[in-house]
N, C-alpha and C. Protein backbone atom coordinates (compact mmCIF):
# COMPACT_ATOMS: atom_id res chain seq x y z
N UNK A 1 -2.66 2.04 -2.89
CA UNK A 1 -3.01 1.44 -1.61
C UNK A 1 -2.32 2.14 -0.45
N UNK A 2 -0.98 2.50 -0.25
CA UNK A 2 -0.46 3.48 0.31
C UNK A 2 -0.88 4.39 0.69
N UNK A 3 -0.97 5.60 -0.39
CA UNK A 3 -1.38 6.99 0.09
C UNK A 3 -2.95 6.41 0.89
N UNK A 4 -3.77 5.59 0.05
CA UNK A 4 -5.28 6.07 0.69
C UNK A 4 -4.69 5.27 1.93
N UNK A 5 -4.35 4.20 2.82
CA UNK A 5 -4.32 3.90 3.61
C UNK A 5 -3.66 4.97 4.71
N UNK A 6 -2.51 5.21 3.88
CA UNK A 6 -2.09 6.35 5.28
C UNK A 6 -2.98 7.48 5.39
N UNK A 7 -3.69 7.69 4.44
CA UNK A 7 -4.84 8.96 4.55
C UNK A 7 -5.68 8.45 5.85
N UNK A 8 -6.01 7.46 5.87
CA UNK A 8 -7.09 6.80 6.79
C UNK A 8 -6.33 6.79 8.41
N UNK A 9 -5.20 5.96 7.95
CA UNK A 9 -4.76 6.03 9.98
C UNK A 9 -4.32 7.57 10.50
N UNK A 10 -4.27 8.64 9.34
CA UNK A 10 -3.58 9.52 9.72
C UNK A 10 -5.13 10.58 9.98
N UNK A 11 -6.44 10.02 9.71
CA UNK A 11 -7.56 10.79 9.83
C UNK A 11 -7.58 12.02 8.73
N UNK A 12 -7.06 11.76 7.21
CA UNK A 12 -7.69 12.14 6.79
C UNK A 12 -8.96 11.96 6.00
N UNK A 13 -8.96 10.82 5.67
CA UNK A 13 -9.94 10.54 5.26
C UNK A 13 -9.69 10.12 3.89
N UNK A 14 -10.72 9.98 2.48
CA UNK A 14 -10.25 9.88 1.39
C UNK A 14 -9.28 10.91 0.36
N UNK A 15 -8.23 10.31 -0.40
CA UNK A 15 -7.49 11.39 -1.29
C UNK A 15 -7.43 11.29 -2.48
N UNK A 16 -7.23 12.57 -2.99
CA UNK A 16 -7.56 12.05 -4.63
C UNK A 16 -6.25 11.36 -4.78
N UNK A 17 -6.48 10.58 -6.00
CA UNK A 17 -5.20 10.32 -6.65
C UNK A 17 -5.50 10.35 -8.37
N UNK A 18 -5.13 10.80 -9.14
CA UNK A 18 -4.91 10.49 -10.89
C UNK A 18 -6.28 11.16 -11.18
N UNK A 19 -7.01 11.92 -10.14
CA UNK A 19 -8.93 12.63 -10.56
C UNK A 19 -9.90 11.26 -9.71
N UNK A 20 -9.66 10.66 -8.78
CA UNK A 20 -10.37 9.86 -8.19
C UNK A 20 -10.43 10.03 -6.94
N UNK A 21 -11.31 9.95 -6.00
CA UNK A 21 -11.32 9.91 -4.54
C UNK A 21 -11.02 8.40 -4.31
N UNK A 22 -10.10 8.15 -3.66
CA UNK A 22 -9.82 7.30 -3.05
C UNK A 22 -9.75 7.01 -1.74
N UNK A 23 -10.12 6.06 -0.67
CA UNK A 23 -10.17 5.64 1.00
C UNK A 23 -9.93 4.01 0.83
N UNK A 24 -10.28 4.11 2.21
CA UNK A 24 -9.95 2.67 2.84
C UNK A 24 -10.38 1.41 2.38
N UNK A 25 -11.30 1.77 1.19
CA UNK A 25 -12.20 0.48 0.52
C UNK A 25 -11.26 -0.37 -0.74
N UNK A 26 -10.65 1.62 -1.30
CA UNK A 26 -9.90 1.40 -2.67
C UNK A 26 -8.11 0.45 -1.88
N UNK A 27 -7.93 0.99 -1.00
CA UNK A 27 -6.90 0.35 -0.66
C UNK A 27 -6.73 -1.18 -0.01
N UNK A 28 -7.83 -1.54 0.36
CA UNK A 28 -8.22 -3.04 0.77
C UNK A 28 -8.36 -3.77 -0.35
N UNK A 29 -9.20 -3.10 -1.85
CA UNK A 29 -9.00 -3.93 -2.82
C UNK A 29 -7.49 -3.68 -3.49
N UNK A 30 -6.68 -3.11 -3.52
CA UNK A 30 -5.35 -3.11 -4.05
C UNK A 30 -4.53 -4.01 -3.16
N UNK A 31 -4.83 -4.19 -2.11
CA UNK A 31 -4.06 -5.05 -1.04
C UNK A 31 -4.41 -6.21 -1.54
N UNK A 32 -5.81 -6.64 -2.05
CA UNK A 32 -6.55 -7.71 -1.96
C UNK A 32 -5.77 -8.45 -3.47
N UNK A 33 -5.96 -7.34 -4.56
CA UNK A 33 -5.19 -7.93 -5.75
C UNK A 33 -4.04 -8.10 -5.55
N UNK A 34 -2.80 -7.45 -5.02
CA UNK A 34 -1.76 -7.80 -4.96
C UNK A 34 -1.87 -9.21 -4.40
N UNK A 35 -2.42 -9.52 -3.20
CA UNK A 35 -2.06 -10.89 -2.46
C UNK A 35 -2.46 -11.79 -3.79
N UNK A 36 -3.53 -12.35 -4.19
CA UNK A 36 -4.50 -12.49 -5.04
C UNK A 36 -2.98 -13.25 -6.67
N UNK A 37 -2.36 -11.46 -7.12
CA UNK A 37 -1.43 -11.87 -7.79
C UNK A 37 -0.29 -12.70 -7.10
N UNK A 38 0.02 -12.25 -6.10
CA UNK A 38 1.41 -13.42 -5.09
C UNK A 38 1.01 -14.96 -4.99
N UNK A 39 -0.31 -14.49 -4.55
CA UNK A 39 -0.84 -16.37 -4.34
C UNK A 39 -1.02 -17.42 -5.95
N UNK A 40 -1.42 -16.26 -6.75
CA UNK A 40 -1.16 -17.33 -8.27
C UNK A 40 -0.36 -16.98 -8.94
N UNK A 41 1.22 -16.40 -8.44
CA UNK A 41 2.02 -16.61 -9.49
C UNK A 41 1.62 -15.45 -10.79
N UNK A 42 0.81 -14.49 -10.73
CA UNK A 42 0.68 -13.29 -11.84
C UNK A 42 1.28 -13.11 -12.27
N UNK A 43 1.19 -13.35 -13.59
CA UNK A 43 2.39 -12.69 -14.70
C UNK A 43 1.87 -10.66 -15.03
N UNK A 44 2.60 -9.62 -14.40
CA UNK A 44 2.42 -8.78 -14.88
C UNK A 44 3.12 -8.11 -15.89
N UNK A 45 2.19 -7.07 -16.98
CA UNK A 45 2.67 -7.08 -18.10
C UNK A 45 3.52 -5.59 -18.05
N UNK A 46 4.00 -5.37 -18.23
CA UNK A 46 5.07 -3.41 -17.92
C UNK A 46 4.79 -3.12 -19.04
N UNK A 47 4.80 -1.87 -18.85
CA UNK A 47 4.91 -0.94 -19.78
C UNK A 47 5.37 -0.89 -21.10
N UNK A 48 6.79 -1.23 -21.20
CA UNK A 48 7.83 -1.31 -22.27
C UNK A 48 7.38 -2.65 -23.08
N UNK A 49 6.27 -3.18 -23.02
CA UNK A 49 5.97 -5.00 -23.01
C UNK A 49 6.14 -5.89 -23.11
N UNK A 50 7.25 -6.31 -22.25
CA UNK A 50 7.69 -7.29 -21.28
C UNK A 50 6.64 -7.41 -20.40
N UNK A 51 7.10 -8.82 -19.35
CA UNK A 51 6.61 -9.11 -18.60
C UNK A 51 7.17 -9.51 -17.23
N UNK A 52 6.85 -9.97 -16.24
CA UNK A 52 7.34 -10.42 -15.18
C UNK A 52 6.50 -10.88 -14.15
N UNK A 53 6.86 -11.95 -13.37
CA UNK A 53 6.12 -13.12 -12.54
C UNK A 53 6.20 -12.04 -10.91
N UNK A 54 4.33 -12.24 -10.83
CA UNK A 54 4.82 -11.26 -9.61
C UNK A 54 5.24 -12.12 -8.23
N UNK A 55 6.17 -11.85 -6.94
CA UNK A 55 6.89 -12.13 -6.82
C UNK A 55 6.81 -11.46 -5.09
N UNK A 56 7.24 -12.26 -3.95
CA UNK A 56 6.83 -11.04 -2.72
C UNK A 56 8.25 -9.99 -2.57
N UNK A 57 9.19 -10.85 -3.24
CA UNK A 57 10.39 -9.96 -3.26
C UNK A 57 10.54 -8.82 -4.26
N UNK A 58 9.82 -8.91 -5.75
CA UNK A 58 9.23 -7.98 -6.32
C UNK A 58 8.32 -7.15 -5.62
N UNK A 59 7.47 -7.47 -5.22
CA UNK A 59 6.67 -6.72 -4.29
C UNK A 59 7.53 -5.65 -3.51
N UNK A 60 7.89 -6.34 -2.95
CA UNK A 60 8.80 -5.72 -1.51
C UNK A 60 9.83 -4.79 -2.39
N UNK A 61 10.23 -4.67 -3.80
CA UNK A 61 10.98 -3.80 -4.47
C UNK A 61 10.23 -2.91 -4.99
N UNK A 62 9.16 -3.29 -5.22
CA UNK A 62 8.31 -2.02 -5.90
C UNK A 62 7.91 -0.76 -4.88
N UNK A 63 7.05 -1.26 -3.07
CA UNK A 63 6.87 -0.94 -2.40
C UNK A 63 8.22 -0.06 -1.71
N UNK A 64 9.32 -0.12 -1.86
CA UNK A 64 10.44 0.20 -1.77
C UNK A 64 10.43 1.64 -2.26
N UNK A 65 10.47 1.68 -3.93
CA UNK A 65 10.84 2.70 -4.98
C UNK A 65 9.64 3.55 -4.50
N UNK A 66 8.02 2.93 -4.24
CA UNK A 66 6.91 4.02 -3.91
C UNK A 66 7.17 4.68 -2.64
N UNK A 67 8.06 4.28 -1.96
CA UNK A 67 8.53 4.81 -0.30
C UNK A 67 9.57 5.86 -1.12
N UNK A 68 10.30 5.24 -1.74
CA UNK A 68 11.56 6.57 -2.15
C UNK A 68 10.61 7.73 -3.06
N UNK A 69 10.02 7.54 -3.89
CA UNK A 69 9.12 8.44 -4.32
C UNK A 69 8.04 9.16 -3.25
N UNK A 70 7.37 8.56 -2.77
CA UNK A 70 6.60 9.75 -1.56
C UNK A 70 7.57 10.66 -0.55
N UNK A 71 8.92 10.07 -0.50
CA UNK A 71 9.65 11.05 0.59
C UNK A 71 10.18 11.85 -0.55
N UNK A 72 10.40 11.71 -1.87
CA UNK A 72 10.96 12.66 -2.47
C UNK A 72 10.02 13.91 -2.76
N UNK A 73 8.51 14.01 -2.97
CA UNK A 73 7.38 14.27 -3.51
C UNK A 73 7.15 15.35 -2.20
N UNK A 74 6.62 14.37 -0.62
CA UNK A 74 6.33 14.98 0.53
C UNK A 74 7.38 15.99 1.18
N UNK A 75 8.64 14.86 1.10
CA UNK A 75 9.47 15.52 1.75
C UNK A 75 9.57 14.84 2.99
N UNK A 76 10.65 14.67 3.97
CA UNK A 76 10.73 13.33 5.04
C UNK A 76 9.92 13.85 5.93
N UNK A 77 9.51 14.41 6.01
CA UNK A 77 9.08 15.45 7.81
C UNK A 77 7.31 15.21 7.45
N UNK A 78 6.66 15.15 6.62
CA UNK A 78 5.50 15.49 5.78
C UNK A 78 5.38 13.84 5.31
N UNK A 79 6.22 13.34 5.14
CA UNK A 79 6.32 11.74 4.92
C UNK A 79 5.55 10.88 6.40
N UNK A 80 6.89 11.44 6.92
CA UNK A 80 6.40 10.83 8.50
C UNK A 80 5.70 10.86 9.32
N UNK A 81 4.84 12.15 9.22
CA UNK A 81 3.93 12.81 9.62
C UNK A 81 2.75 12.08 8.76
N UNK A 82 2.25 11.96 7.74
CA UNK A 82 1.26 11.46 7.15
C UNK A 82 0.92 9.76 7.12
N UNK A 83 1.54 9.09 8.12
CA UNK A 83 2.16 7.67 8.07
C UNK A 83 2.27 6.94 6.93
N UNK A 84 3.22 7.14 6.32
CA UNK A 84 2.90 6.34 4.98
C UNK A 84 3.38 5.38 5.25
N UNK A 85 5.03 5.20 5.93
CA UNK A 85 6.16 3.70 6.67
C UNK A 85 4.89 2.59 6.86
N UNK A 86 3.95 3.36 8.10
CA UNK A 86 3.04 2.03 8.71
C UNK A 86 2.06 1.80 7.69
N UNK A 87 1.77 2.89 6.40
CA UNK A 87 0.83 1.95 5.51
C UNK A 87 1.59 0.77 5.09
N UNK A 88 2.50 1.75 4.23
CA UNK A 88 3.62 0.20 3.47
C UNK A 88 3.77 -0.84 3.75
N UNK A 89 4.43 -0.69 5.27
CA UNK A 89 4.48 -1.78 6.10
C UNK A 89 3.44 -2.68 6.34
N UNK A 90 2.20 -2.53 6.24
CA UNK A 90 0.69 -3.22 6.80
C UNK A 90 0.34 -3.60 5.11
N UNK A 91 0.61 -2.75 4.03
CA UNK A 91 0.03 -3.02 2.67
C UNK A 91 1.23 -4.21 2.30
N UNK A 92 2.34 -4.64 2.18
CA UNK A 92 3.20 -5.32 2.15
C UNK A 92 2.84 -6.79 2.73
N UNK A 93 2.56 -6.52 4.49
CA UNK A 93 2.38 -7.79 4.91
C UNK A 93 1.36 -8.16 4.33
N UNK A 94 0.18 -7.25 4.33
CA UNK A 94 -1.25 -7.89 4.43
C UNK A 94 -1.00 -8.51 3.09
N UNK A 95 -0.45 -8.34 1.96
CA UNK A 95 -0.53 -8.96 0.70
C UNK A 95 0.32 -10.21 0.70
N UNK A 96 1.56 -10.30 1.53
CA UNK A 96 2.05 -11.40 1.49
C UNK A 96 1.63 -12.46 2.67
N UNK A 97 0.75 -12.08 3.27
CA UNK A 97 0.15 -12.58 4.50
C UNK A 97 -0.80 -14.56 3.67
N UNK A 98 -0.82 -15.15 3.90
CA UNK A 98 -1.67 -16.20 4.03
C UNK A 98 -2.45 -17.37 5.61
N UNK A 99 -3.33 -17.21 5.52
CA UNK A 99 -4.06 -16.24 4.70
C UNK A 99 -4.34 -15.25 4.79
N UNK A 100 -4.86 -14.30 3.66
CA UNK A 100 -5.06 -12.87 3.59
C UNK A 100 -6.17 -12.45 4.56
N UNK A 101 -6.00 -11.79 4.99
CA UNK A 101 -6.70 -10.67 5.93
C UNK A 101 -7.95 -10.34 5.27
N UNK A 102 -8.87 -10.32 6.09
CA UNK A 102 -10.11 -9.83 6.10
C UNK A 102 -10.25 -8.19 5.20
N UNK A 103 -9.51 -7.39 5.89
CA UNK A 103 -9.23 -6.31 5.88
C UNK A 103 -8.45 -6.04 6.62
N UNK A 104 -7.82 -4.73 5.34
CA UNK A 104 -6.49 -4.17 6.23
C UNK A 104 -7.11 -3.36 7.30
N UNK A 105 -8.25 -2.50 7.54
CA UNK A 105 -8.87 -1.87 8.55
C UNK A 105 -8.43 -2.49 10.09
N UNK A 106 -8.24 -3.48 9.93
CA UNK A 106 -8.11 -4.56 11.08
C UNK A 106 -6.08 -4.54 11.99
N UNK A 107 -6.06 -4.09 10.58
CA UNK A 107 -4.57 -4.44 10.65
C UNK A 107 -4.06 -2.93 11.01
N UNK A 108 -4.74 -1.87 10.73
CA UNK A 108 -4.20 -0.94 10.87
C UNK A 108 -4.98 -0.16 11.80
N UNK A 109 -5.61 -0.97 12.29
CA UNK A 109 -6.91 -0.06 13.68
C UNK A 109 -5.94 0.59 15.00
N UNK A 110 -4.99 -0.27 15.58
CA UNK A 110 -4.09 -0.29 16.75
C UNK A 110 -3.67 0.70 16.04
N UNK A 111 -3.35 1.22 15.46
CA UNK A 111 -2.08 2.86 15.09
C UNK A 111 -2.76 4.43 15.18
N UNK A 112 -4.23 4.14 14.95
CA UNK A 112 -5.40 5.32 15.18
C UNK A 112 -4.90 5.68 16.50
N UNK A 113 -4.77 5.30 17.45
CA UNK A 113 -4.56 5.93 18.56
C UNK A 113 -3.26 5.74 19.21
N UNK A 114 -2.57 5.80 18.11
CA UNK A 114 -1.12 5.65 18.02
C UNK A 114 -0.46 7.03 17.55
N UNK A 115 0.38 7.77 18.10
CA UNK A 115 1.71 8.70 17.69
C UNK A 115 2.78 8.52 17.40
N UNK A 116 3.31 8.61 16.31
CA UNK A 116 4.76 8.13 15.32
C UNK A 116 5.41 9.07 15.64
């Protein structure tokens, strides 16, 4: 939800991720499930298989580690430049938001003609 969102305010448009094109549609529905899991309490299942209750403070930790990973990946200058802060920031609220947002398009329109 990240990368494609900052792809979008930053005008690029869609990006791959994992062999997929991804944009602003794929990241409204990842926004949409996260809230979706916050509002009922989702039990998600990890990897190792365990589990854990998703959570906005989980949230807000995961969204965290994907911020420390894109500046490690981009690099800070290439980070900041590509807005990823104001996706996070807008993918974060909009999921812990009630009620949820229409679309994040909405939420992230004011930054298009915005310079970071």
């Amino acid at each position: 939800a990240i990368a494609a969102l900052a792809a979008w305010i930053a005008g690029r448009g869609p990006v791959r991720i994992d062999d997929a094109l991804h944009g602003l549609a794929s990241a409204d529905l990842a926004r949409a499930r996260l809230g979706q899991w916050l509002a009922h309490g989702a039990t998600v299942e990890m990897e190792a298989g365990d589990s854990r209750r998703m959570t906005a403070d989980w949230l807000a930790e995961l969204i965290h580690e994907e911020i420390v990973a894109l500046v490690e990946w981009l690099g800070p200058h290439s980070f900041h430049r590509g807005r990823y802060a104001s996706a996070a920031r807008i993918v974060q609220e909009a999921a812990c938001a009630s009620p949820q947002p229409d679309h994040v398009a909405r939420l992230a329109a004011p930054l298009l003609d915005t310079l970071d």
